[in-house]
Protein backbone atom coordinates (compact mmCIF):
# COMPACT_ATOMS: atom_id res chain seq x y z
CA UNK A 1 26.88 104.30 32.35
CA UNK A 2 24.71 102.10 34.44
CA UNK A 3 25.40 100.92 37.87
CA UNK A 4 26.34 97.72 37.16
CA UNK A 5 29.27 98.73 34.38
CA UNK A 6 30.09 100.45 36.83
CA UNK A 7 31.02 98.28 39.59
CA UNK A 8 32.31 96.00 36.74
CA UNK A 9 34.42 98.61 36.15
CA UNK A 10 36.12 99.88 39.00
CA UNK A 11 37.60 98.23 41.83
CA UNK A 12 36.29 98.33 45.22
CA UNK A 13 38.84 100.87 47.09
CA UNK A 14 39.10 100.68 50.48
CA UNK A 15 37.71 103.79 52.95
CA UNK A 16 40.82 104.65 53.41
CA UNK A 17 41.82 105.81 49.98
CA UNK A 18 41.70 109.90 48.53
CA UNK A 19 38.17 110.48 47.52
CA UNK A 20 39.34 109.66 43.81
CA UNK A 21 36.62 107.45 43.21
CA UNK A 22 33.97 109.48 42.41
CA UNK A 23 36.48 111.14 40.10
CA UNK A 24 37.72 108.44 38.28
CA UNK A 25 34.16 107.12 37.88
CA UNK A 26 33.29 110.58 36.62
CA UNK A 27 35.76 110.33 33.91
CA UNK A 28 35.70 106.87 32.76
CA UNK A 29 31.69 106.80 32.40
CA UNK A 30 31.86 110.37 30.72
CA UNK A 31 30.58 110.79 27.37
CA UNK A 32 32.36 108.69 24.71
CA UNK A 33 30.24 109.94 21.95
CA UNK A 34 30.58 113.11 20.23
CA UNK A 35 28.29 115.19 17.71
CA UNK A 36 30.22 115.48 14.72
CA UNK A 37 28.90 117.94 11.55
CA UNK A 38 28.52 115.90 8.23
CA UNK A 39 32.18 115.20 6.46
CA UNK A 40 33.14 116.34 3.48
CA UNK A 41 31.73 113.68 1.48
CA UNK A 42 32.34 109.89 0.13
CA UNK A 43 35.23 108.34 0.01
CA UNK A 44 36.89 111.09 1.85
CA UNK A 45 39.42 109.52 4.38
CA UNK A 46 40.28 113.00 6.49
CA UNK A 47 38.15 112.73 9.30
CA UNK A 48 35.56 115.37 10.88
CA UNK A 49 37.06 118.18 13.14
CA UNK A 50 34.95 117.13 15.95
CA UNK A 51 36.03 113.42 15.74
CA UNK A 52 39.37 114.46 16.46
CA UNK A 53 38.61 116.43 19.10
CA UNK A 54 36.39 113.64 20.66
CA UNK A 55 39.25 111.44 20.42
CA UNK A 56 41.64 113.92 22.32
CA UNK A 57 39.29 114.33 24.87
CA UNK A 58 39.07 110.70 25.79
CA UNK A 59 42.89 110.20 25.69
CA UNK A 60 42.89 113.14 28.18
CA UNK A 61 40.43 111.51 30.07
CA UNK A 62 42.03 108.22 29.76
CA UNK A 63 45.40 109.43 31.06
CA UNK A 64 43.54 111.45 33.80
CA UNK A 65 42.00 108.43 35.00
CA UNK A 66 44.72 106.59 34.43
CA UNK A 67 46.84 109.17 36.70
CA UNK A 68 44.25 109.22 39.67
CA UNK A 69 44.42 105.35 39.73
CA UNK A 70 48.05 105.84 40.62
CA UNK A 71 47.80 108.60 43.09
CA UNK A 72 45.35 106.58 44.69
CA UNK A 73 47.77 103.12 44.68
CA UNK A 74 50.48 105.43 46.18
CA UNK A 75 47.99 107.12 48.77
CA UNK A 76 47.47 103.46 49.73
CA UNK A 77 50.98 102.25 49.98
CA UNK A 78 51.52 105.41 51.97
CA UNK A 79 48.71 104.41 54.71
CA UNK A 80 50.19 101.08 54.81
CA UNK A 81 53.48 101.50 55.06
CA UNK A 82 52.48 104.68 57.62
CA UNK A 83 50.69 101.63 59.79
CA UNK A 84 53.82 99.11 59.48
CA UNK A 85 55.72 101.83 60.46
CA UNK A 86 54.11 102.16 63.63
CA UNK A 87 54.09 98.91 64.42
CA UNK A 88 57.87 98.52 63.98
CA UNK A 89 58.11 101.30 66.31
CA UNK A 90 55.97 99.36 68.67
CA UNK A 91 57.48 96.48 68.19
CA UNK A 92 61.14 97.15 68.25
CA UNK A 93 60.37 99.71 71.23
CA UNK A 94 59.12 96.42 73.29
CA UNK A 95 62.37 94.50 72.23
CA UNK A 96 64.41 97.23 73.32
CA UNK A 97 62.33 97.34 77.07
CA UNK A 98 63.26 93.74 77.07
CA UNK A 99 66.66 93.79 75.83
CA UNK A 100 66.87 96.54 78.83
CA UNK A 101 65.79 94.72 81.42
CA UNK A 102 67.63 92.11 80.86
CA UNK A 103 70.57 94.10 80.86
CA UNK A 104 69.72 95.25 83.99
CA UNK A 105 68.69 91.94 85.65
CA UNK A 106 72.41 90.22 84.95
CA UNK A 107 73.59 93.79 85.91
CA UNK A 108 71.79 93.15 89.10
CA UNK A 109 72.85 89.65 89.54
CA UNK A 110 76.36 90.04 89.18
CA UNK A 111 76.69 92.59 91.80
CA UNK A 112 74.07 91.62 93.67
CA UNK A 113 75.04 87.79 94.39
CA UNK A 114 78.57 88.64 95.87
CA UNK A 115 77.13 91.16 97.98
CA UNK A 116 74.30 88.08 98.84
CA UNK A 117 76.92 85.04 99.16
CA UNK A 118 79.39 87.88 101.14
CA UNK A 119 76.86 88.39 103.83
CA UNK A 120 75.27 85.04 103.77
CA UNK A 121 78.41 83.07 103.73
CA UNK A 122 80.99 85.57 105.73
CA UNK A 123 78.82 87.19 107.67
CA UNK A 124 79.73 90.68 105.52
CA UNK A 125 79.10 92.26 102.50
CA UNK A 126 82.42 93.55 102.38
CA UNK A 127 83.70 89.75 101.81
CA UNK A 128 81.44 89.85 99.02
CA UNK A 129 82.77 92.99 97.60
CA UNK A 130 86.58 92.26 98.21
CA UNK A 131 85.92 88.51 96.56
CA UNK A 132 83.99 89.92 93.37
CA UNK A 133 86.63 92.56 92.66
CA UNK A 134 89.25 89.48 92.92
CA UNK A 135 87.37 87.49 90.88
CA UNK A 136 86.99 90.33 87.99
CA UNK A 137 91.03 90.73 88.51
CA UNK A 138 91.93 87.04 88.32
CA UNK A 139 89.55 87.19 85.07
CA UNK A 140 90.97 90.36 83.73
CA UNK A 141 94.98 88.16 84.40
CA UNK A 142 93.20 85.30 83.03
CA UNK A 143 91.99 86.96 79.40
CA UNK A 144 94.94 88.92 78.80
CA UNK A 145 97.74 86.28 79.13
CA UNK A 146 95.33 84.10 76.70
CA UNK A 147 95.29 86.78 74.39
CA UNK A 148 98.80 87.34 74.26
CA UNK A 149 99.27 83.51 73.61
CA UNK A 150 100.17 81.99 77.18
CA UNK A 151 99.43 78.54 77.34
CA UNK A 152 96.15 77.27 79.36
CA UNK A 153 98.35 75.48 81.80
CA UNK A 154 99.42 79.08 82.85
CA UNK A 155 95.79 79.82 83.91
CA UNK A 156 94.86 76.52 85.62
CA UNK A 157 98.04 75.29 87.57
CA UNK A 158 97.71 79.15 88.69
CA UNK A 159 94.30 78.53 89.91
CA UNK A 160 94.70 74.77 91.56
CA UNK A 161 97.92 76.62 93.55
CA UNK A 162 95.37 79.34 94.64
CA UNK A 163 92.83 76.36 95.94
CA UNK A 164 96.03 74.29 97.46
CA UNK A 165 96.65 77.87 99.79
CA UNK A 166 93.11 78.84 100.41
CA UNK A 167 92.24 75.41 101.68
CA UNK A 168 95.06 75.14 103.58
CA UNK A 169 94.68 78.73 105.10
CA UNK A 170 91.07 77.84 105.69
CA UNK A 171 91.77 74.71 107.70
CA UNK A 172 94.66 76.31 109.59
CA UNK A 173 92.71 79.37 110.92
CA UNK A 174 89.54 77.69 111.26
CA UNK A 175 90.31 74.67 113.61
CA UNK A 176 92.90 77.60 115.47
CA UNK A 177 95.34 75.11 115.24
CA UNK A 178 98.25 78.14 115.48
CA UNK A 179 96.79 79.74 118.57
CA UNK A 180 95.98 76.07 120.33
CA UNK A 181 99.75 75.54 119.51
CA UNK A 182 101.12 78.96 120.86
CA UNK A 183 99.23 78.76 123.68
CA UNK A 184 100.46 74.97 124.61
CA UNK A 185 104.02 75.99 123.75
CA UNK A 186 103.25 79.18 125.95
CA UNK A 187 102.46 76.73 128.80
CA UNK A 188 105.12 74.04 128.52
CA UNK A 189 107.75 77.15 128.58
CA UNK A 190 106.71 78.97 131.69
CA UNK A 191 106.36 75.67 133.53
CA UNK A 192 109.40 73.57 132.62
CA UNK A 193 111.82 76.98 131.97
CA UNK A 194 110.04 79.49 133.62
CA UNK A 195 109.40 81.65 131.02
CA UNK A 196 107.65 85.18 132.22
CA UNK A 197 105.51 86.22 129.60
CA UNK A 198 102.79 88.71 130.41
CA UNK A 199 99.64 87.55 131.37
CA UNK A 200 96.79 87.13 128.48
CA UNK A 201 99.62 87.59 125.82
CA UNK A 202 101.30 84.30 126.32
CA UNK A 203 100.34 82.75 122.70
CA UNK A 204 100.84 86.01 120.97
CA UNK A 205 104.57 86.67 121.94
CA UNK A 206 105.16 82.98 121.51
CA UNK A 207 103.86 83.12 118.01
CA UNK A 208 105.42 85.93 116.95
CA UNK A 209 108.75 84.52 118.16
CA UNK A 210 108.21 81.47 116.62
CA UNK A 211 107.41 83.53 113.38
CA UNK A 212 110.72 85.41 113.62
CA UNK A 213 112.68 82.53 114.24
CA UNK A 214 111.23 81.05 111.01
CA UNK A 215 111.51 83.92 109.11
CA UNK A 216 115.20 84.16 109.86
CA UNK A 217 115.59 80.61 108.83
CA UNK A 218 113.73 81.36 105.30
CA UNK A 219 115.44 84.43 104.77
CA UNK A 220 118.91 82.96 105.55
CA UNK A 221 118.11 79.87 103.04
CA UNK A 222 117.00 82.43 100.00
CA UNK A 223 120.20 84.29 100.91
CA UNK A 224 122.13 81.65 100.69
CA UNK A 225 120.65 79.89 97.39
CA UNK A 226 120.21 83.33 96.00
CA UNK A 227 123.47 84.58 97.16
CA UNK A 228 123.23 88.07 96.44
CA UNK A 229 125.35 91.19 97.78
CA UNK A 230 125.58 91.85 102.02
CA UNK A 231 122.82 94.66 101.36
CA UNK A 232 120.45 92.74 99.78
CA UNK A 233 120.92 89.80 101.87
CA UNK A 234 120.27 91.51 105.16
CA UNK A 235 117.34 93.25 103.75
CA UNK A 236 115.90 90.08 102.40
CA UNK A 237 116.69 88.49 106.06
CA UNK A 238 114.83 91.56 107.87
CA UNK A 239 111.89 91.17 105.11
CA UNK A 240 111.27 87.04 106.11
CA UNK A 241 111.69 88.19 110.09
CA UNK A 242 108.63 90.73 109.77
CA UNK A 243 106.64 89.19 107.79
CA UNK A 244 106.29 85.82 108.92
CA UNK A 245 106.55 87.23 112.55
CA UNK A 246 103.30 89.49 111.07
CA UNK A 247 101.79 86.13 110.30
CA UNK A 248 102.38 84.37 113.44
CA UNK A 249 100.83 87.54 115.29
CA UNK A 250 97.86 86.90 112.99
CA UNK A 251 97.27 83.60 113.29
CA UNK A 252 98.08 82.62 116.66
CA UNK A 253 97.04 85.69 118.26
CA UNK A 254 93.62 85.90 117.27
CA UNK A 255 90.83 82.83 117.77
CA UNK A 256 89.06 82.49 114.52
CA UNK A 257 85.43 81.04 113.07
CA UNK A 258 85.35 78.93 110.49
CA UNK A 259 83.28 82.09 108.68
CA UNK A 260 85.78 83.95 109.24
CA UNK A 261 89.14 81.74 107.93
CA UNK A 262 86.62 80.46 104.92
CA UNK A 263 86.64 84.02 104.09
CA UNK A 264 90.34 84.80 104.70
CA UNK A 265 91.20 81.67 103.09
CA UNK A 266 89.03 82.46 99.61
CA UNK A 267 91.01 86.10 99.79
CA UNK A 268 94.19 84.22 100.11
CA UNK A 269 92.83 81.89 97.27
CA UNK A 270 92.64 84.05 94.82
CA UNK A 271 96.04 86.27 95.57
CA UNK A 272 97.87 83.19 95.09
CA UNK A 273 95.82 82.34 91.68
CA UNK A 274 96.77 86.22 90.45
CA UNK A 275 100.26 85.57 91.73
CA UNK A 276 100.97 82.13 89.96
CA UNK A 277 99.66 83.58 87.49
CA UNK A 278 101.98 86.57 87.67
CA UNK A 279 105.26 84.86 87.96
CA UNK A 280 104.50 82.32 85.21
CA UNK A 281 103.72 85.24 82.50
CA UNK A 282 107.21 86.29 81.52
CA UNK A 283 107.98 82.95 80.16
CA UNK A 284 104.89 82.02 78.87
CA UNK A 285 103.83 84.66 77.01
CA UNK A 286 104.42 84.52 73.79
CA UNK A 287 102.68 87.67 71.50
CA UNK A 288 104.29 86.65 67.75
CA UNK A 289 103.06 83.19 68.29
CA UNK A 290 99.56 84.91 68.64
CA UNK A 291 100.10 87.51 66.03
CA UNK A 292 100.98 84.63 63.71
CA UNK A 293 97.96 83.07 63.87
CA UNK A 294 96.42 86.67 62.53
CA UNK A 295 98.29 86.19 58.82
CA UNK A 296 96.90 84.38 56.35
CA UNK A 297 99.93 82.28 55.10
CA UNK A 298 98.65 79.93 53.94
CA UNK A 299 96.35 81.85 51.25
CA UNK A 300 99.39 83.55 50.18
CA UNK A 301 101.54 81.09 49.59
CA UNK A 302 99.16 79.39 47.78
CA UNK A 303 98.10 82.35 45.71
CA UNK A 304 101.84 83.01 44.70
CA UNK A 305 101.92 79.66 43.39
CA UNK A 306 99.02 79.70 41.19
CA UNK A 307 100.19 83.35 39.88
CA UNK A 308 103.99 80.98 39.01
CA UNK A 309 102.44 78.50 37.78
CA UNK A 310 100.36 80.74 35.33
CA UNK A 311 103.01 82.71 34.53
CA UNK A 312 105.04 79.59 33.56
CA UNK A 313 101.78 78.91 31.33
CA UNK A 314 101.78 81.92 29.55
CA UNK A 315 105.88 82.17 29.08
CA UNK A 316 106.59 80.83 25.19
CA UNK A 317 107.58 77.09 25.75
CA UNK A 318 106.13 77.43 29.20
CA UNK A 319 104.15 73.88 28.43
């Protein structure tokens, strides 16, 4: 066959293909005619031996050629689908760096800025780490009573009594107004009654007994509007005495900066939230309310009326 048939004939493969080519070329432009003897004679419809045999012999080349035009196709898909496979890999191997690092940047920045806004703010990383973990908690508080179907109020009123303490803690330690008045009352005592308090502890023991005193007037009032047994009474008594005298030691004992009480009074901010939050649960929450939501009644009760109402079709005289 000449070299234009040829290239008529078969496609151009590309260099990456089997080396069927040649093959292929070498069967399709084979010899198509054969040397037959003479037949038996006119009108004779049986044909030759050799005609037959020529005919085989190009179906067999036919289906051979045939057969190497599909193992090259498949050879090709192969190579392809070899090179898109690679570049998946490539490609979903660069999503995944930057899926990573990503990751690891919001990683980085959440426990990164509380450490930053602890030490730049407070003066103290520990701040930062004490505020974050309160934070996380006062989420944590937050997502669970949701989920088990407490109101929003619950979460909010929680957190605007958590800003109502830490602001006022804030302002009370920061402008020392505690220690300015223990030290004044200090004063007034030891020169109108004499009072001998020891020297550079004058504020401190008048804070703490003003603490006590206070305490014992709170723990006397709960008593009373409580009223529980003599036991639990005195104990709750002893309880208010300590602690607020604890408090009064605290605050007008010690001369704070604003740094300082802004951190105190963030700490304090978000106790209080987890505690409002605390004491509000038990009648809020409200788990069958949310488990409700989780059934699909209304479906139901609308596919048990269809299933009546074609039932009542199909009864005799259900029309």
């Amino acid at each position: 066959m000449p070299e234009s048939r040829r290239s008529a004939t078969l496609p151009r493969w590309p260099v990456s293909l089997p080396p069927f080519r040649d093959r292929v070329a070498a069967i399709i432009d084979g010899p198509m005619e054969t040397t037959s003897a003479p037949g038996p004679g006119p009108g004779s419809s049986t044909p030759p031996d050799d005609e037959v045999r020529g005919l085989r012999d190009q179906a067999r080349r036919l289906r051979e050629a045939a057969l190497a035009l599909l193992r090259a196709h498949v050879e090709l898909a192969r190579a392809e689908f070899s090179e898109i496979a690679d570049e998946l890999k490539s490609l979903l191997g660069l999503i995944g760096l930057g899926v990573a690092a990503a990751f690891w940047a919001a990683l980085l920045l959440l426990v990164g800025l509380p450490l930053f806004l602890g030490e730049w703010l407070f003066g103290s990383i520990a701040w930062g780490i004490l505020h974050g973990l309160l934070a996380l908690a006062v989420l944590a508080v937050a997502a669970v009573l949701l989920a088990l179907g407490a109101p929003g109020r619950v979460v909010w009123r929680g957190g605007a009594a958590g800003v109502v303490v830490g602001l006022a803690i804030a302002l009370g330690l920061g402008s020392n107004v505690s220690r300015d008045g223990a030290t004044a009352l200090a004063r007034w005592g030891t020169e109108t009654y004499g009072w001998a308090l020891p020297a550079g502890w004058e504020h401190v023991v008048v804070g703490v007994g003003v603490g006590a005193l206070l305490g014992l007037l709170l723990g006397l009032v709960v008593a009373i509007w409580r009223r529980p047994g003599a036991g639990a009474a005195v104990g709750a008594v002893i309880l208010a005495v300590l602690a607020l005298a604890l408090v009064a030691w605290f605050a007008g004992g010690i001369a704070f900066s604003w740094r300082g009480a802004g951190a105190i009074g963030l700490t304090a901010g978000l106790v209080g939230w987890l505690a409002a939050m605390g004491l509000a649960a038990p009648g809020s929450v409200d788990p069958e309310k949310r488990m409700r939501r989780l059934y699909p009644r209304t479906t139901i009760e609308t596919a048990r009326e269809t299933m009546a109402w074609v039932r009542a079709l199909i009864r005799p005289g259900g029309r």
